[in-house]
PDB file of N, CA and C in Angstrom:
ATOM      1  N   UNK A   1      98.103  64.337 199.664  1.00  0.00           N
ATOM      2  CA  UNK A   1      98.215  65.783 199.745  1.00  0.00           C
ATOM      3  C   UNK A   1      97.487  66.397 198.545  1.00  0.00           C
ATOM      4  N   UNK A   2      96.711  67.530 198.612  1.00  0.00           N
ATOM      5  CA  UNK A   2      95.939  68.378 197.754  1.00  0.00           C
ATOM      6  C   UNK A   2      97.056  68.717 196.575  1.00  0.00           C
ATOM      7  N   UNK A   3      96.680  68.843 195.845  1.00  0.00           N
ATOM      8  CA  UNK A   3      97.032  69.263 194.567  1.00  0.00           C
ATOM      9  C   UNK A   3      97.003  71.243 194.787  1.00  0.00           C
ATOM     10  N   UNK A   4      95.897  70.971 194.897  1.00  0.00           N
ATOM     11  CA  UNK A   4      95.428  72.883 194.912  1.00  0.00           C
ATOM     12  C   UNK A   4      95.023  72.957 196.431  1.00  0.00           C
ATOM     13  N   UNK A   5      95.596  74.317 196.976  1.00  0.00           N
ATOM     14  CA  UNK A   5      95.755  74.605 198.435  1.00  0.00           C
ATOM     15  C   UNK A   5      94.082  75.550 198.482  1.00  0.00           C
ATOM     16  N   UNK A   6      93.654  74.948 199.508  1.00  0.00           N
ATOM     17  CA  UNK A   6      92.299  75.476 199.648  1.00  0.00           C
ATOM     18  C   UNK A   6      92.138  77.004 199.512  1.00  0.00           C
ATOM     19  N   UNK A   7      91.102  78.181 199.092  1.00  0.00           N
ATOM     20  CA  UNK A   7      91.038  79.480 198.998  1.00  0.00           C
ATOM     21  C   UNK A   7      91.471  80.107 200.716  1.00  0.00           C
ATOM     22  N   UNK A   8      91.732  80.969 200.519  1.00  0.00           N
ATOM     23  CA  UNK A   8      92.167  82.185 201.896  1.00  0.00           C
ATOM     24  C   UNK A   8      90.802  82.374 202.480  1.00  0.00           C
ATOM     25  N   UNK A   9      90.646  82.207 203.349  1.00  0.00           N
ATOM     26  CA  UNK A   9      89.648  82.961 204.427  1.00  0.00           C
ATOM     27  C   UNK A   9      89.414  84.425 204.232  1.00  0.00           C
ATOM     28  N   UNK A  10      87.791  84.663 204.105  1.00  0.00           N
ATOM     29  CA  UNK A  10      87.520  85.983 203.733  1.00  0.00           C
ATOM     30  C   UNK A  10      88.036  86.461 205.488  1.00  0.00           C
ATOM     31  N   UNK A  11      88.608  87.911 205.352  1.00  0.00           N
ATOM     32  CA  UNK A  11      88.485  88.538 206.947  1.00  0.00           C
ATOM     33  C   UNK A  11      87.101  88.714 207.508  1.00  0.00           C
ATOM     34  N   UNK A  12      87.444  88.905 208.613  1.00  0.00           N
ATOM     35  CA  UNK A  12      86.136  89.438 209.562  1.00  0.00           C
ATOM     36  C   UNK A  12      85.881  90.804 209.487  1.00  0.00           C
ATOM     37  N   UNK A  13      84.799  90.931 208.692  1.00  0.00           N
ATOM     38  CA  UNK A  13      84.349  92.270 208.675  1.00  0.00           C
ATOM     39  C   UNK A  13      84.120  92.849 209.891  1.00  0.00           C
ATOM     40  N   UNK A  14      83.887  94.169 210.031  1.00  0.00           N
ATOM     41  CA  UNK A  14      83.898  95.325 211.224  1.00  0.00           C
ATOM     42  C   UNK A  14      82.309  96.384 210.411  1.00  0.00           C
ATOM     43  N   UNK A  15      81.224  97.095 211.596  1.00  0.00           N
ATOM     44  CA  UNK A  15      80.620  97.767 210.925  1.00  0.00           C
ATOM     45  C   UNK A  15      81.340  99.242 210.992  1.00  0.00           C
ATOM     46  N   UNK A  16      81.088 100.294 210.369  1.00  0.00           N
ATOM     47  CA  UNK A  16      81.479 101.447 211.289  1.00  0.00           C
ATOM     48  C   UNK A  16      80.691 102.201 210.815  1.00  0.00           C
ATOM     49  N   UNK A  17      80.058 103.359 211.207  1.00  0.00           N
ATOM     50  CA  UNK A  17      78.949 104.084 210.640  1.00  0.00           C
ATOM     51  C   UNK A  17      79.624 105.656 210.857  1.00  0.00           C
ATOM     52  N   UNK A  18      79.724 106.192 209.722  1.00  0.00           N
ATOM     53  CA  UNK A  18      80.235 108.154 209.596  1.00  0.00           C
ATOM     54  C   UNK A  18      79.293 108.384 208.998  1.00  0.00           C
ATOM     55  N   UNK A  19      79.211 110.174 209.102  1.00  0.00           N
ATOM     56  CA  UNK A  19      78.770 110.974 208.719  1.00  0.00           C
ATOM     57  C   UNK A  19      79.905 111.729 207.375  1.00  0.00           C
ATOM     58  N   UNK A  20      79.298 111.785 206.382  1.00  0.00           N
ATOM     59  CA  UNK A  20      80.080 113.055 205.577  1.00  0.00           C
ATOM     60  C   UNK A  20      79.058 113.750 204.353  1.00  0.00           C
ATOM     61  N   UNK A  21      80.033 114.788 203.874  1.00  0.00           N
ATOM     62  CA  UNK A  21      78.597 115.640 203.173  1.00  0.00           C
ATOM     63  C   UNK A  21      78.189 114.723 202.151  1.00  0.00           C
ATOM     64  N   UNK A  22      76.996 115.496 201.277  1.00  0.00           N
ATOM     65  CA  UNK A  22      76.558 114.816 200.459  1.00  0.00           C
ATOM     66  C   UNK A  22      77.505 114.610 198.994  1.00  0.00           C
ATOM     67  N   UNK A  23      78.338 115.640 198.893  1.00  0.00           N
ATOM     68  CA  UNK A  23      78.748 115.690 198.009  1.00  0.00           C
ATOM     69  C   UNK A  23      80.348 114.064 197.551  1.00  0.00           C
ATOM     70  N   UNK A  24      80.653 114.281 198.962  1.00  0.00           N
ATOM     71  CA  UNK A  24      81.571 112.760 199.331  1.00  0.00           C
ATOM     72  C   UNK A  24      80.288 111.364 199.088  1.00  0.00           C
ATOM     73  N   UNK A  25      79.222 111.460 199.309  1.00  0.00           N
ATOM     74  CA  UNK A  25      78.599 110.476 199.440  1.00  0.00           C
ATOM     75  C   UNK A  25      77.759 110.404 198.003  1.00  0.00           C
ATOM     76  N   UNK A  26      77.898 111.378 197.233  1.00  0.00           N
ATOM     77  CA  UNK A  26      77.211 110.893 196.059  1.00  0.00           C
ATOM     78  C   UNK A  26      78.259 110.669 195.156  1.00  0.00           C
ATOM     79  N   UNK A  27      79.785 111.004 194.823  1.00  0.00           N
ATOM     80  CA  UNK A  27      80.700 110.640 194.782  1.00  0.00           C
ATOM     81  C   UNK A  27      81.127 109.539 194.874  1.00  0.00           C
ATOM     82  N   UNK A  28      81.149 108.775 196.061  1.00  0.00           N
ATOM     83  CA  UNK A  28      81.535 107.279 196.540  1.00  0.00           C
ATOM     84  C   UNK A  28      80.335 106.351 196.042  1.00  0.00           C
ATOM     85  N   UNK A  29      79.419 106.689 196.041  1.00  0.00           N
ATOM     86  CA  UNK A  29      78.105 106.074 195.193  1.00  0.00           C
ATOM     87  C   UNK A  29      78.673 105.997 194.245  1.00  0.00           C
ATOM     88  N   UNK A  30      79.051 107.247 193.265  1.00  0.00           N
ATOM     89  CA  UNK A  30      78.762 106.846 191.695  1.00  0.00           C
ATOM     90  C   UNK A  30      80.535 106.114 191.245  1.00  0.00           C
ATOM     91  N   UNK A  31      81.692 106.106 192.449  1.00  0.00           N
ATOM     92  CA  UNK A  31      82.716 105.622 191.737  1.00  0.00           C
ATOM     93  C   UNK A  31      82.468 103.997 192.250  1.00  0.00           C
ATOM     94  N   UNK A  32      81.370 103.731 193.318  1.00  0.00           N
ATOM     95  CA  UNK A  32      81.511 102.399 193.517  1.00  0.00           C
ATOM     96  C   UNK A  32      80.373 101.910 192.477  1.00  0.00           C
ATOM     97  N   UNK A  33      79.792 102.495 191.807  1.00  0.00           N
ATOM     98  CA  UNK A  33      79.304 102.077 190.299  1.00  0.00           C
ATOM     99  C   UNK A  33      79.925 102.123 189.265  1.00  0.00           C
ATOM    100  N   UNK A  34      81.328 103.001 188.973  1.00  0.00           N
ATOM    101  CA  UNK A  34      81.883 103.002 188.261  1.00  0.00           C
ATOM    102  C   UNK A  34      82.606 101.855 188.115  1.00  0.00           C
ATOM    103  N   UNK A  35      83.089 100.961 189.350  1.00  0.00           N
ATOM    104  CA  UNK A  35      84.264  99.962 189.301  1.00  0.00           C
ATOM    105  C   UNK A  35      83.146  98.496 189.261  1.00  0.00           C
ATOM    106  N   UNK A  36      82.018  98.517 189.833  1.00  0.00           N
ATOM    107  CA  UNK A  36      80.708  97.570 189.903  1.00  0.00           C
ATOM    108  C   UNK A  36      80.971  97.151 190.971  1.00  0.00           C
ATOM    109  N   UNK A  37      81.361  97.612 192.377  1.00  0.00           N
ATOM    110  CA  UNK A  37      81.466  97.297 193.659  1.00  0.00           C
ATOM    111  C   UNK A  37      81.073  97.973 194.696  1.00  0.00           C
ATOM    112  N   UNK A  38      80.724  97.684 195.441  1.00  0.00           N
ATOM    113  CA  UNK A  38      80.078  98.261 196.559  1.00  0.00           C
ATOM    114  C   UNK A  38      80.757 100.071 196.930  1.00  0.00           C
ATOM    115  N   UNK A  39      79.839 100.357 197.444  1.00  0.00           N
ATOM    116  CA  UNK A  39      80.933 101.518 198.650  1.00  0.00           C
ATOM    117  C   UNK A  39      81.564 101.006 199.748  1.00  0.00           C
ATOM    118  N   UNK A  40      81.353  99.934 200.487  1.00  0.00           N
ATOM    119  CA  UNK A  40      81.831  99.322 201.366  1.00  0.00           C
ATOM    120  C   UNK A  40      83.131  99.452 201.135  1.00  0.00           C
ATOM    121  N   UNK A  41      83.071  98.287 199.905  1.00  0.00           N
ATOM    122  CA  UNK A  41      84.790  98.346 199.028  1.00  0.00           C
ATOM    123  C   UNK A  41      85.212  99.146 199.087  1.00  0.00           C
ATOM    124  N   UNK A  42      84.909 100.358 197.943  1.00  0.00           N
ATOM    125  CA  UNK A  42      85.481 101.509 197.997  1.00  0.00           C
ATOM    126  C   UNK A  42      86.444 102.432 199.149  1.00  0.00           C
ATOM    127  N   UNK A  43      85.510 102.446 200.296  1.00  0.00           N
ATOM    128  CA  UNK A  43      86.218 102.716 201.440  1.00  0.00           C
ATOM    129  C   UNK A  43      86.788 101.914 201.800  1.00  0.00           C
ATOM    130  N   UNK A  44      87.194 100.754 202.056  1.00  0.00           N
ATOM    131  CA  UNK A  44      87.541  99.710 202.594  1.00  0.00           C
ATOM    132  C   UNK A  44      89.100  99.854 202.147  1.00  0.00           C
ATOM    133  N   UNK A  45      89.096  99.876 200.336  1.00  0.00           N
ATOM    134  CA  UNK A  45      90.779 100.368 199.812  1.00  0.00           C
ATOM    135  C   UNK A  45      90.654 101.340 200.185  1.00  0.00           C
ATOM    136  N   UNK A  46      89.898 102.824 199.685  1.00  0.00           N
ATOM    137  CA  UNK A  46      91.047 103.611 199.810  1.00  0.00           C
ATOM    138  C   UNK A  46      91.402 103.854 201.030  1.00  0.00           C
ATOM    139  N   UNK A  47      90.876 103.584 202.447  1.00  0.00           N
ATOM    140  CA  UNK A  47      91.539 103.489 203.588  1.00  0.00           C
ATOM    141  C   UNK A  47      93.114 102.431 203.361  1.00  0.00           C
ATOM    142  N   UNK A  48      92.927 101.880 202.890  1.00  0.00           N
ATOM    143  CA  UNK A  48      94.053 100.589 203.104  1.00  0.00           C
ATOM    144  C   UNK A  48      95.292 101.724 202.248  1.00  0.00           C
ATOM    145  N   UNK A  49      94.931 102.109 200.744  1.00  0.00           N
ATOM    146  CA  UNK A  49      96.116 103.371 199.929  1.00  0.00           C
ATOM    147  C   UNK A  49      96.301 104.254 201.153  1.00  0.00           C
ATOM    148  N   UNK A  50      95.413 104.954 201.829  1.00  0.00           N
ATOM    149  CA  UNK A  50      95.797 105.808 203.064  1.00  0.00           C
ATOM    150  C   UNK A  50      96.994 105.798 203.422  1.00  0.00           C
ATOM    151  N   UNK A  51      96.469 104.103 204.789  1.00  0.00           N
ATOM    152  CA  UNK A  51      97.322 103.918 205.356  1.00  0.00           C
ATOM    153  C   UNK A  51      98.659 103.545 205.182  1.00  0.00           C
ATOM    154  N   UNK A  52      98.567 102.866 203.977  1.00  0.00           N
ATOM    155  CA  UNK A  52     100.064 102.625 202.841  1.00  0.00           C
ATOM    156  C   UNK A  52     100.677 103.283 203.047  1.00  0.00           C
ATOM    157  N   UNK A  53     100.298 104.247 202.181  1.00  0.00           N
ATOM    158  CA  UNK A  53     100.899 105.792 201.978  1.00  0.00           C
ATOM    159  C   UNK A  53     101.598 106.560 202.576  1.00  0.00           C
ATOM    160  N   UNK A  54     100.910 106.336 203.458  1.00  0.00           N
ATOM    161  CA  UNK A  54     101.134 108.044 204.888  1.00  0.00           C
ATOM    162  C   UNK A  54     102.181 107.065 205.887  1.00  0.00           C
ATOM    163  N   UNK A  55     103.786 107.816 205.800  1.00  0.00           N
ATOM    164  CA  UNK A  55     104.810 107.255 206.205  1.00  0.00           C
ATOM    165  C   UNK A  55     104.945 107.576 207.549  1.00  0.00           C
ATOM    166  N   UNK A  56     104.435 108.897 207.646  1.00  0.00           N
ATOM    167  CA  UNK A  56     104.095 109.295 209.127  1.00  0.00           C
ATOM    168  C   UNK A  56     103.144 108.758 209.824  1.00  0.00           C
ATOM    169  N   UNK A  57     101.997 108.349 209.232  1.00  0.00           N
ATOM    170  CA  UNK A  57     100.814 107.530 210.629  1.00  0.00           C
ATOM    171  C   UNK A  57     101.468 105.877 210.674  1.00  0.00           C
ATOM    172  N   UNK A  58     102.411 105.763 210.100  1.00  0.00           N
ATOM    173  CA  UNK A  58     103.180 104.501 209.952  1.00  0.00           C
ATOM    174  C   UNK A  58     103.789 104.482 211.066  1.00  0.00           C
ATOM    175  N   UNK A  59     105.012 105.178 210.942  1.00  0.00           N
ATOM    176  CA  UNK A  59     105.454 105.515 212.440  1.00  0.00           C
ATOM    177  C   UNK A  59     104.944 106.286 212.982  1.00  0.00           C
ATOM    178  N   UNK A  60     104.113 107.153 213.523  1.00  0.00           N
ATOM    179  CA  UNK A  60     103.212 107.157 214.858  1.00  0.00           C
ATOM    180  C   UNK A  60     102.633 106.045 215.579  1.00  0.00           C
ATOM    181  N   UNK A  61     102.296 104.743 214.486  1.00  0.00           N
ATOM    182  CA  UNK A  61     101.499 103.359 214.787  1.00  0.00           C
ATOM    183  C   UNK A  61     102.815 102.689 215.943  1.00  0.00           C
ATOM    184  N   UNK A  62     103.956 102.912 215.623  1.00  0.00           N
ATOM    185  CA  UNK A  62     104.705 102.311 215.746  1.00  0.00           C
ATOM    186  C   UNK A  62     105.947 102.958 217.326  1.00  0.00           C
ATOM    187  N   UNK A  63     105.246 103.984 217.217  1.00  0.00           N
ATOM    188  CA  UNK A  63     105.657 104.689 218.852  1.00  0.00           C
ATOM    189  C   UNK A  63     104.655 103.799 220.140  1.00  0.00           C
ATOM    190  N   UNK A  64     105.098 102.853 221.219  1.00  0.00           N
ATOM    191  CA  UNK A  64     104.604 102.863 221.800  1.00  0.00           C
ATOM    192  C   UNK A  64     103.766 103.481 222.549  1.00  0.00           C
ATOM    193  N   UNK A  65     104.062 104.662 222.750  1.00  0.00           N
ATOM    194  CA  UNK A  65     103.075 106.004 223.426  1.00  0.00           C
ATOM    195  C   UNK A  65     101.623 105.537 223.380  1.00  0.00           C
ATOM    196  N   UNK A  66     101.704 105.632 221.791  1.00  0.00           N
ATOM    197  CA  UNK A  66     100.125 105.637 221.732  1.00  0.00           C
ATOM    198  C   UNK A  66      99.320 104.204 222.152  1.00  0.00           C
ATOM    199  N   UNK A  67      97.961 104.831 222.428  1.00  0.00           N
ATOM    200  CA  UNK A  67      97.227 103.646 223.398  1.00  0.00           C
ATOM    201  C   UNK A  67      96.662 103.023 222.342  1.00  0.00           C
ATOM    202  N   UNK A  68      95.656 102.376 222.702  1.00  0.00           N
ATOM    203  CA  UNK A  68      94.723 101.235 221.798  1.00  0.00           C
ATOM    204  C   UNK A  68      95.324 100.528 221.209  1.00  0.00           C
ATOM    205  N   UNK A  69      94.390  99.569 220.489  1.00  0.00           N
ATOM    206  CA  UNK A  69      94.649  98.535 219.670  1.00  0.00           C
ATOM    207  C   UNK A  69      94.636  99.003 218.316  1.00  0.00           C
ATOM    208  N   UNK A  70      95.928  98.687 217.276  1.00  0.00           N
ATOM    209  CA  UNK A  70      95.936  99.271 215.864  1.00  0.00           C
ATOM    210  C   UNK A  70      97.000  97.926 215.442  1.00  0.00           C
ATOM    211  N   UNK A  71      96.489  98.504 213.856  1.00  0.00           N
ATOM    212  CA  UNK A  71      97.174  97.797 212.947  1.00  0.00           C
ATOM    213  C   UNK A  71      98.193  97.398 212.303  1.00  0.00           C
ATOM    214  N   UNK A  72      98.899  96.711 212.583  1.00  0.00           N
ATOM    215  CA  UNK A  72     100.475  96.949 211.810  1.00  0.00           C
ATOM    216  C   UNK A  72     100.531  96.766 210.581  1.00  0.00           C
ATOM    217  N   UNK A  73     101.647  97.697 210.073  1.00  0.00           N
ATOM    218  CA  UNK A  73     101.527  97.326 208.458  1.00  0.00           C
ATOM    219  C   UNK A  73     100.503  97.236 207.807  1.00  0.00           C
ATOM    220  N   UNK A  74      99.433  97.472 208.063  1.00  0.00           N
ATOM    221  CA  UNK A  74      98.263  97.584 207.037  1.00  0.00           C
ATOM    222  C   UNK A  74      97.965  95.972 207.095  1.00  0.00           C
ATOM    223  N   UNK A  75      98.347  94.904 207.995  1.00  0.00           N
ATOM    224  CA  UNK A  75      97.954  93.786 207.644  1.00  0.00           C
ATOM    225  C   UNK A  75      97.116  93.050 208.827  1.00  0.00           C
ATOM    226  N   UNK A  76      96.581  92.120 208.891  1.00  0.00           N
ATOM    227  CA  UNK A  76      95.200  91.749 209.655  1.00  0.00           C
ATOM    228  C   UNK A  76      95.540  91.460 211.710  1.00  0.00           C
ATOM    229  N   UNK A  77      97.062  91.997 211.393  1.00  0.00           N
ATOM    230  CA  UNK A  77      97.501  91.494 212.416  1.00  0.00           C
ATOM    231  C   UNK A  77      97.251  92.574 213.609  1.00  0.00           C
ATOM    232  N   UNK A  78      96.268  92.079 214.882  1.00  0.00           N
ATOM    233  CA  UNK A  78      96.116  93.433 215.686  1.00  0.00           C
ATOM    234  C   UNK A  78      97.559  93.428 217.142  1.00  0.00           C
ATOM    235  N   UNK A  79      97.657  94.650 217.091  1.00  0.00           N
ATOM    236  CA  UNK A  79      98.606  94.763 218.183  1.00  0.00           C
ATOM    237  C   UNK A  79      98.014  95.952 219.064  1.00  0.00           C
ATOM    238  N   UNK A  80      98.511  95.245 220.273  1.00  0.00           N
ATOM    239  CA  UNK A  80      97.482  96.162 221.129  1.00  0.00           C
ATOM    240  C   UNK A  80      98.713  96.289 222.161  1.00  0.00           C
ATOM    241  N   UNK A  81      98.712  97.896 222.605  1.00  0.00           N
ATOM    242  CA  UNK A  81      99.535  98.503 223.761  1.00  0.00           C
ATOM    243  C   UNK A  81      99.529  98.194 224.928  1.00  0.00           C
ATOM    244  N   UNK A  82     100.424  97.213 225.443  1.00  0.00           N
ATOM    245  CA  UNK A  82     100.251  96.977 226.705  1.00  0.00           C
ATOM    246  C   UNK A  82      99.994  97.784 227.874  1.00  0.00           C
ATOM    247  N   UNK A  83     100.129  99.308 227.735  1.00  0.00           N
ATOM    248  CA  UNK A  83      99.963 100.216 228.921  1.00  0.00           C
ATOM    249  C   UNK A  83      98.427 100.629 229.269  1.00  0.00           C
ATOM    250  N   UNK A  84      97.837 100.138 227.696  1.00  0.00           N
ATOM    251  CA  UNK A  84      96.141 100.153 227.756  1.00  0.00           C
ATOM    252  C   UNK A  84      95.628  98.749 228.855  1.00  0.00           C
ATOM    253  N   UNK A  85      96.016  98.489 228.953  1.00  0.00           N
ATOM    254  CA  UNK A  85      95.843  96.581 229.838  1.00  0.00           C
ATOM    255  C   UNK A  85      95.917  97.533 231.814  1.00  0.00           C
TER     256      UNK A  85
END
């Protein structure tokens, strides 16, 4: 048996492409230079603090009602609405 448990699997990235003004986008430029990481990153957390956060899109996630496939808990796990099927 290993001594040291092999590293975690990076996730599977997703692309997604928005629009926002310039002023958000030169912004997210200069704080993902501030930390020495991408903008990718950048958005990548503060979506994740978002969704943390916000106790209400928590439970909305969590009303069956709603259709599609979403995220629980903020964690990699997808759950998808059976009434969308």
């Amino acid at each position: 048996m290993a001594i040291l448990k092999s590293p975690p699997r990076p996730p599977k990235n997703e692309t997604v492409q928005i629009r926002v003004e310039g002023q958000i986008k030169a912004k997210l430029h200069k704080y993902a230079e501030f930390i020495a990481s991408s903008e990718s990153y950048v958005v990548s957390e503060a979506l994740k603090m978002l969704f943390k956060r916000d106790d209400d899109f928590k439970s909305w996630l969590q009303d069956p009602l709603h259709a599609g496939a979403y995220l629980q808990n903020g964690e990699d796990a997808v759950v998808e609405n059976p009434r969308t099927k």
